[in-house]
Protein backbone atom coordinates (compact mmCIF):
# COMPACT_ATOMS: atom_id res chain seq x y z
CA UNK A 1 27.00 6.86 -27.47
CA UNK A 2 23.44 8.12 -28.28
CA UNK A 3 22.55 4.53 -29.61
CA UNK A 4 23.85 3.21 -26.54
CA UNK A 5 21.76 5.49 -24.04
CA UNK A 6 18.33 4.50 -26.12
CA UNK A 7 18.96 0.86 -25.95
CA UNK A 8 19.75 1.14 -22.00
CA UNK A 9 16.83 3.44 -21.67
CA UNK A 10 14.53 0.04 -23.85
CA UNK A 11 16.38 -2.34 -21.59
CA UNK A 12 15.07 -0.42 -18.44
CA UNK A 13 11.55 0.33 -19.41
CA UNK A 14 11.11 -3.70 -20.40
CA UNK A 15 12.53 -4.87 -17.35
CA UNK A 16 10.28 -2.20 -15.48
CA UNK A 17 7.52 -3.33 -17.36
CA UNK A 18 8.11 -6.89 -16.06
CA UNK A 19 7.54 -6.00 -12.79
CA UNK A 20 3.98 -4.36 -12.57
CA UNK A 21 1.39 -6.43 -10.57
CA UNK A 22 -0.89 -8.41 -12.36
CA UNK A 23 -3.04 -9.05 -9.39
CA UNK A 24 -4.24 -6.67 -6.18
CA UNK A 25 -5.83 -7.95 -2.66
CA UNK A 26 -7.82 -5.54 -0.19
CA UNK A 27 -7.67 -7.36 3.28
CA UNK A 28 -9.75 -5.68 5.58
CA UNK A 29 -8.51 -5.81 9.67
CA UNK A 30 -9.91 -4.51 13.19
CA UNK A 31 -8.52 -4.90 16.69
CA UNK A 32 -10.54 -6.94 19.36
CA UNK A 33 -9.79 -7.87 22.75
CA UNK A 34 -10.40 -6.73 26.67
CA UNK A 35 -8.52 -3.62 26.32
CA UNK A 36 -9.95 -2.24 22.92
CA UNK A 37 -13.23 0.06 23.22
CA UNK A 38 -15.34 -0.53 21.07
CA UNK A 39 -16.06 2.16 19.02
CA UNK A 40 -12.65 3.46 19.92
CA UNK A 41 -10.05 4.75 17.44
CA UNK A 42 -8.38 1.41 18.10
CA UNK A 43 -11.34 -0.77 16.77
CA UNK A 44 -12.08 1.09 13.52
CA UNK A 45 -10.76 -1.03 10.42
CA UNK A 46 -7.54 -0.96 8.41
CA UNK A 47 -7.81 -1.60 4.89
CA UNK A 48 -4.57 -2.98 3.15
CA UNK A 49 -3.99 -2.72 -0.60
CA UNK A 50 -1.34 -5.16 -1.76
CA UNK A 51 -0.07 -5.24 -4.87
CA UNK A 52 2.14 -8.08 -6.06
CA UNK A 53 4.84 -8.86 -4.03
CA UNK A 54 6.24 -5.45 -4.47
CA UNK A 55 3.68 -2.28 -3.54
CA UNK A 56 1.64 -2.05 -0.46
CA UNK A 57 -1.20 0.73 0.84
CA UNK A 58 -2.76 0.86 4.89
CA UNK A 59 -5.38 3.31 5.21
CA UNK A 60 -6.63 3.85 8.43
CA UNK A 61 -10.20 5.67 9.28
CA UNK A 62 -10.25 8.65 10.75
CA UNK A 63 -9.59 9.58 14.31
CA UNK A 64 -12.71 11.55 15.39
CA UNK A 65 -10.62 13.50 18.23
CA UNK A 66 -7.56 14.88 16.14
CA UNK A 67 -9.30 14.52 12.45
CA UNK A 68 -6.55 12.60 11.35
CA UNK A 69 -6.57 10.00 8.54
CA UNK A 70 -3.56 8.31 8.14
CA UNK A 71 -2.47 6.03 4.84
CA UNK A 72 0.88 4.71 4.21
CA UNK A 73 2.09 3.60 0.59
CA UNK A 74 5.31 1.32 1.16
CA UNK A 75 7.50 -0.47 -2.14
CA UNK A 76 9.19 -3.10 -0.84
């Protein structure tokens, strides 16, 4: 039974292993148009981290008027 656990727990780790990213892209966005202020909340950038096909990060600057900075880590 022991033997059996270990070479489940291998099995698991190796296929785990298969799956890490190899590569990672930052894309960089900001919102334009008539009804965004510019230097509003709503224009400041978003920066996306993504990770494979898998993982994915959005961190957004912070808002000046509640001091809020809000990221969001996703695995898809």
């Amino acid at each position: 039974m022991r033997r059996l656990f270990i070479l489940l727990l291998l099995a698991i780790t190796t296929l785990a292993a298969d799956d890490t990213p190899k590569t990672m892209t930052k894309i960089e966005v900001h919102l334009e148009g008539p009804e965004v202020m510019a230097g509003s909340f709503l224009a400041q950038p978003k920066v996306i981290y993504r990770a494979g096909t898998k993982y994915c990060r959005v961190e957004e600057a912070e808002d000046s008027q509640s001091k809020i900075a809000k990221s969001m880590v996703c695995s898809l």
